[in-house]
Protein backbone atom coordinates (compact mmCIF):
# COMPACT_ATOMS: atom_id res chain seq x y z
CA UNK A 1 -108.76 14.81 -133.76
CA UNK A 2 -107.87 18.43 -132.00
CA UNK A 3 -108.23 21.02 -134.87
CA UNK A 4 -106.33 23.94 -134.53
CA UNK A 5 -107.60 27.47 -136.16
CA UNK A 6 -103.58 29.08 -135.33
CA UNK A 7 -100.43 27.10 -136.61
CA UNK A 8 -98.46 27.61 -133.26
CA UNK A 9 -100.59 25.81 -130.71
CA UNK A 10 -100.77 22.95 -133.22
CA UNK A 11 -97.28 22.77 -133.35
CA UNK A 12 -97.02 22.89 -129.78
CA UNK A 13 -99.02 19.81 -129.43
CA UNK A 14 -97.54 18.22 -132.05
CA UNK A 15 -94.21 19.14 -129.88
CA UNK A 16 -95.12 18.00 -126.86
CA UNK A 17 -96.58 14.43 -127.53
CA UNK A 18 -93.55 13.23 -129.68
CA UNK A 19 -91.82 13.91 -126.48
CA UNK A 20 -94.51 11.63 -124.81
CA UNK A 21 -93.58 8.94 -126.92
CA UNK A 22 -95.17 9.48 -130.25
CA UNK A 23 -92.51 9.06 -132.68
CA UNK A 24 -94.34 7.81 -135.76
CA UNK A 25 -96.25 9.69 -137.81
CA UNK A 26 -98.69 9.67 -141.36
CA UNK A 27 -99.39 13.42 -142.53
CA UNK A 28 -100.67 15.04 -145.24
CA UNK A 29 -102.21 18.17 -146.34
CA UNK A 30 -106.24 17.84 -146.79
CA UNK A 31 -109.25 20.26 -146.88
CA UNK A 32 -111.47 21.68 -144.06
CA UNK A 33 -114.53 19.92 -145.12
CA UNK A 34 -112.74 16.53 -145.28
CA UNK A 35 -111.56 16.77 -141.52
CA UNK A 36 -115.01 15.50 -140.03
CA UNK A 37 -114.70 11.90 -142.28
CA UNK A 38 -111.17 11.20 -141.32
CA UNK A 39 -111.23 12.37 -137.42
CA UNK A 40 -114.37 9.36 -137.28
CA UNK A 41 -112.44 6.90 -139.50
CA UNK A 42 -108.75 7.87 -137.39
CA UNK A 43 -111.13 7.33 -134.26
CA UNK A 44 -112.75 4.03 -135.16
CA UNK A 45 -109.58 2.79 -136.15
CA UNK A 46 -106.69 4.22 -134.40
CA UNK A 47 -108.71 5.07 -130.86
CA UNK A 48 -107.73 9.04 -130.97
CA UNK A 49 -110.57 9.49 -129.02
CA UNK A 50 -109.87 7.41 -126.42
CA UNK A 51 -109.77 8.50 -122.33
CA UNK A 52 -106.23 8.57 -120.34
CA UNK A 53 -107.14 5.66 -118.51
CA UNK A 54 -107.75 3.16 -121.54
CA UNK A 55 -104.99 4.50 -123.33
CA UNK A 56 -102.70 3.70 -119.91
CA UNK A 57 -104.44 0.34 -120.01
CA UNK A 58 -103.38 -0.28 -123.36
CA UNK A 59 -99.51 1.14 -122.83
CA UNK A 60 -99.67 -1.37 -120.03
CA UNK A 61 -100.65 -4.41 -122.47
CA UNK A 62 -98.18 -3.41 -125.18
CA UNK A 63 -100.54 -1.74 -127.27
CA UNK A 64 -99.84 1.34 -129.37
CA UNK A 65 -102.20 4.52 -128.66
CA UNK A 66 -102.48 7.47 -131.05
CA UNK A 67 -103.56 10.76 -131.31
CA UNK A 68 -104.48 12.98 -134.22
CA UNK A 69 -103.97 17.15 -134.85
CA UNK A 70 -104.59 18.98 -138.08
CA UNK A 71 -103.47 22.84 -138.38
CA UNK A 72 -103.48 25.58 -140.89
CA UNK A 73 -100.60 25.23 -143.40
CA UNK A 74 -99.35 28.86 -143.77
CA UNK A 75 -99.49 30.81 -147.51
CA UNK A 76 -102.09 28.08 -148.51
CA UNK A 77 -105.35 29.08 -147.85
CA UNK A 78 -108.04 26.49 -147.20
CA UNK A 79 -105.76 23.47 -146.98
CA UNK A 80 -104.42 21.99 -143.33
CA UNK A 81 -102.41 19.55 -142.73
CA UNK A 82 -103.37 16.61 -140.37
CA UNK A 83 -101.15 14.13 -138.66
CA UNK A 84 -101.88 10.72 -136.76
CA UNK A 85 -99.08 10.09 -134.29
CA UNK A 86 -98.74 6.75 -132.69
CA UNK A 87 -96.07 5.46 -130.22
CA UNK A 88 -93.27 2.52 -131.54
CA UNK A 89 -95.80 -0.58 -130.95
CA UNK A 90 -97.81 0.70 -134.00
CA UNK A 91 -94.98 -1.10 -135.97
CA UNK A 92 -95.92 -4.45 -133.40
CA UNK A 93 -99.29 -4.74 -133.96
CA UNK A 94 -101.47 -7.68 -135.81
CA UNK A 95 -101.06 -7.58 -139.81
CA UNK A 96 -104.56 -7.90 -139.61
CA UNK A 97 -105.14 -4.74 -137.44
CA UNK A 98 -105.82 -1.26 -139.38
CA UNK A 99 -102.46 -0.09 -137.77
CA UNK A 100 -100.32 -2.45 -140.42
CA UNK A 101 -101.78 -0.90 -143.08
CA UNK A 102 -100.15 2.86 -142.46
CA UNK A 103 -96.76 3.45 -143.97
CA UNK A 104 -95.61 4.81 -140.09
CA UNK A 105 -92.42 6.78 -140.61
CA UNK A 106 -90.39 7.21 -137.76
CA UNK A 107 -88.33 10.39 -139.17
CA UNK A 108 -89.09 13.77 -137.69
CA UNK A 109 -92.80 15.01 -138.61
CA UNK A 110 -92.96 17.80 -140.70
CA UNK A 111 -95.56 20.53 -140.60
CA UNK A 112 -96.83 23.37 -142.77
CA UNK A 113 -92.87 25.08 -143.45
CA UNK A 114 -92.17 23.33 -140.41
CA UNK A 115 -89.80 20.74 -139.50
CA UNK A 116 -88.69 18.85 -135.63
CA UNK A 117 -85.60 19.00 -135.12
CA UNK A 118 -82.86 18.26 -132.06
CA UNK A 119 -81.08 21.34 -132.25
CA UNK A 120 -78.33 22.58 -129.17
CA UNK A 121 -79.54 26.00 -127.24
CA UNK A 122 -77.83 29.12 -126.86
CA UNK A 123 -77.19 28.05 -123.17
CA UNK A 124 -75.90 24.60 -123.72
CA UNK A 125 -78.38 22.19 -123.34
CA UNK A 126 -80.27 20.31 -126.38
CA UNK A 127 -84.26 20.78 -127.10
CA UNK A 128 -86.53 19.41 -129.32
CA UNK A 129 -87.84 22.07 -131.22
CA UNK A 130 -88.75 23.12 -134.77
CA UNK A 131 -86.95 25.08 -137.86
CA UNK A 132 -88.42 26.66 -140.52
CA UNK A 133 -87.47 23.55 -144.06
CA UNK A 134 -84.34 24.95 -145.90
CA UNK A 135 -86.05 25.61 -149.45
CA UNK A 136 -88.27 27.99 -147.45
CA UNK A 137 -86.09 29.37 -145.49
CA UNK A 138 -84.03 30.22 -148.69
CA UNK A 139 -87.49 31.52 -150.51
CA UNK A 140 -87.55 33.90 -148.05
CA UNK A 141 -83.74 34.76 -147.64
CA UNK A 142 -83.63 35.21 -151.72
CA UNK A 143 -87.20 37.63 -151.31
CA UNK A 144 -85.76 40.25 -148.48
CA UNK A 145 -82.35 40.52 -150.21
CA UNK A 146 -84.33 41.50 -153.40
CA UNK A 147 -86.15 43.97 -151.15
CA UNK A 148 -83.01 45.32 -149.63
CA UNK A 149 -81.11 45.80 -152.93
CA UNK A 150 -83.91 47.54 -154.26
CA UNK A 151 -84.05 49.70 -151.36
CA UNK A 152 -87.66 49.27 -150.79
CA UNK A 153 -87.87 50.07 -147.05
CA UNK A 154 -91.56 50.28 -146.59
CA UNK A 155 -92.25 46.74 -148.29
CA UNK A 156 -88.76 45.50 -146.68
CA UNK A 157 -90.66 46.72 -142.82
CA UNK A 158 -94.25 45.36 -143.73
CA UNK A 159 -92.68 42.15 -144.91
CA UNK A 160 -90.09 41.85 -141.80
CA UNK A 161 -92.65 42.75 -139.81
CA UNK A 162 -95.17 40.25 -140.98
CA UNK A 163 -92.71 37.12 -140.70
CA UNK A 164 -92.27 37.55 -137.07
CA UNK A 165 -95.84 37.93 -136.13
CA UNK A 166 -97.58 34.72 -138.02
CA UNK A 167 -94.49 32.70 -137.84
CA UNK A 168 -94.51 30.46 -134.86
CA UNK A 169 -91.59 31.45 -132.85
CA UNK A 170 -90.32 28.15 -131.64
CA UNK A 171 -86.67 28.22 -130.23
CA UNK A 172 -85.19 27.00 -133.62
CA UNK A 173 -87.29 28.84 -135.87
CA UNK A 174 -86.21 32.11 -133.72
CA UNK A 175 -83.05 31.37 -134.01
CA UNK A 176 -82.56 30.77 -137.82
CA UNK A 177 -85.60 34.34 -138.10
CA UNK A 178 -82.85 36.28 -135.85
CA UNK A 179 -79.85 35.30 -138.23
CA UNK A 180 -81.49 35.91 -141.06
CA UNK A 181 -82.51 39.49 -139.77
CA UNK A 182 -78.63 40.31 -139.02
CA UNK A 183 -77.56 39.35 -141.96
CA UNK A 184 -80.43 41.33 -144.08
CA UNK A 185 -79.46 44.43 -141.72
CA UNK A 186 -75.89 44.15 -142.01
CA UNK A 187 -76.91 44.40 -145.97
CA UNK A 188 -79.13 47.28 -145.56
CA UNK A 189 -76.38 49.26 -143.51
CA UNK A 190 -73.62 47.91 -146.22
CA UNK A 191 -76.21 49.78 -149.04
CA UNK A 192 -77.83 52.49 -147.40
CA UNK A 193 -75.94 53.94 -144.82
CA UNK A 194 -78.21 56.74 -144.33
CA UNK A 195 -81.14 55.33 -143.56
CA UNK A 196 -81.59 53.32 -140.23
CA UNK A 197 -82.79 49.51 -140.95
CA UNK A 198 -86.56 49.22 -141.53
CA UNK A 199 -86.99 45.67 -139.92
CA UNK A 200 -87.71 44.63 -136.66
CA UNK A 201 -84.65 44.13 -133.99
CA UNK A 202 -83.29 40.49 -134.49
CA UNK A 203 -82.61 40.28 -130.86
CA UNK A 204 -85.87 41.06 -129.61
CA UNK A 205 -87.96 38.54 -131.27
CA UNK A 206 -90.57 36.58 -129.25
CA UNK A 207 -90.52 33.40 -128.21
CA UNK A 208 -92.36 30.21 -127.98
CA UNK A 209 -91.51 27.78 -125.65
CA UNK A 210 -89.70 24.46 -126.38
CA UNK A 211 -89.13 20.63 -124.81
CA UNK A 212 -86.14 19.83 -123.24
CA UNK A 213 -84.17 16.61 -124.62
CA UNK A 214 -84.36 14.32 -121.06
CA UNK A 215 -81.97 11.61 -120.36
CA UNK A 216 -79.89 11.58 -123.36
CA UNK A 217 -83.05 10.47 -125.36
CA UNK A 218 -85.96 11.51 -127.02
CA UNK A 219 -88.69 10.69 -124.98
């Protein structure tokens, strides 16, 4: 199991190797001091350790590979969240086998607030990517326009300022962070027209890079 100390890299991996064919998932949110028990039993059973060669070997036979990550989960200190990936012959192998006994679902994976998504770019084309879950994104809406009403520019900046440097600023998460900001400053100019908007510029957020969507499928 790769364990990641920063939520973006994780995610980033997680990213990448759905796009390499891992499309089913287990995850779950754990402790730190559980992580050494489950990377040996995940190894043992599921071959996460295994070298690029065997795992090619076993592609080759019709065998499903796996691999396993496990990342901070963000406002929750002390708990990550771990997830086994494993490519569509997981769902083909022997009821016997220690992959028949995982409930494998095949829907996006989710991730700390995180969740995959195929979402069309600014310029066109479609990426996979990942957006910030709705209830959160709302949680956070509802908390700045409490902050703007109240005129509280100093927590309303620390705040602002905070989202965009520990959230992981994939192309979809940037994009729902930037209209978010707008709308937030088009409700601070609406209120308090004298005072310039506290918050960062919503079109110069950073940016994290994506996968493209290849051939019309996911890959």
């Amino acid at each position: 199991m790769k364990n990641y100390p920063d939520i973006t890299p994780a995610m980033r991996a997680i990213l990448m190797m759905y796009n390499k064919g891992y499309t089913h998932h287990i995850s779950f949110k754990t402790s730190q001091e559980k992580l050494p028990k489950l990377e040996e039993k995940w190894a043992i059973d599921f071959g996460t350790k295994l070298p690029a060669h065997t795992r090619f070997a076993r592609k080759q036979r019709g065998h499903a590979n796996a691999v396993a990550y496990s990342g901070p989960v963000l406002s929750e200190p002390g708990v990550v969240q771990v997830i086994l990936m494993a490519t569509e012959e997981a769902m083909k192998m022997p009821p016997s086998s220690p992959w028949s006994r995982e409930k494998w679902l095949s829907r996006y994976p989710e991730f700390s607030k995180f969740v995959m998504v195929e979402e069309q770019r600014e310029r066109g084309d479609r990426a996979m990517t990942w957006r910030i879950q709705n209830r959160d994104l709302e949680e956070l809406r509802k908390y700045l326009v409490g902050l703007v009403s109240a005129g509280d520019s100093r927590e309303l900046k620390r705040q602002t300022e905070q989202i965009v440097r520990i959230y992981p600023m994939f192309g979809g998460v940037r994009r729902q962070l930037r209209r978010m900001l707008r709308e937030m400053a088009r409700l601070w100019n609406h209120h308090h027209k004298d005072a310039p908007w506290p918050g960062p510029d919503p079109e110069s957020l950073p940016m994290s890079v994506g996968f493209k969507k290849l051939d019309g499928k996911k890959v």
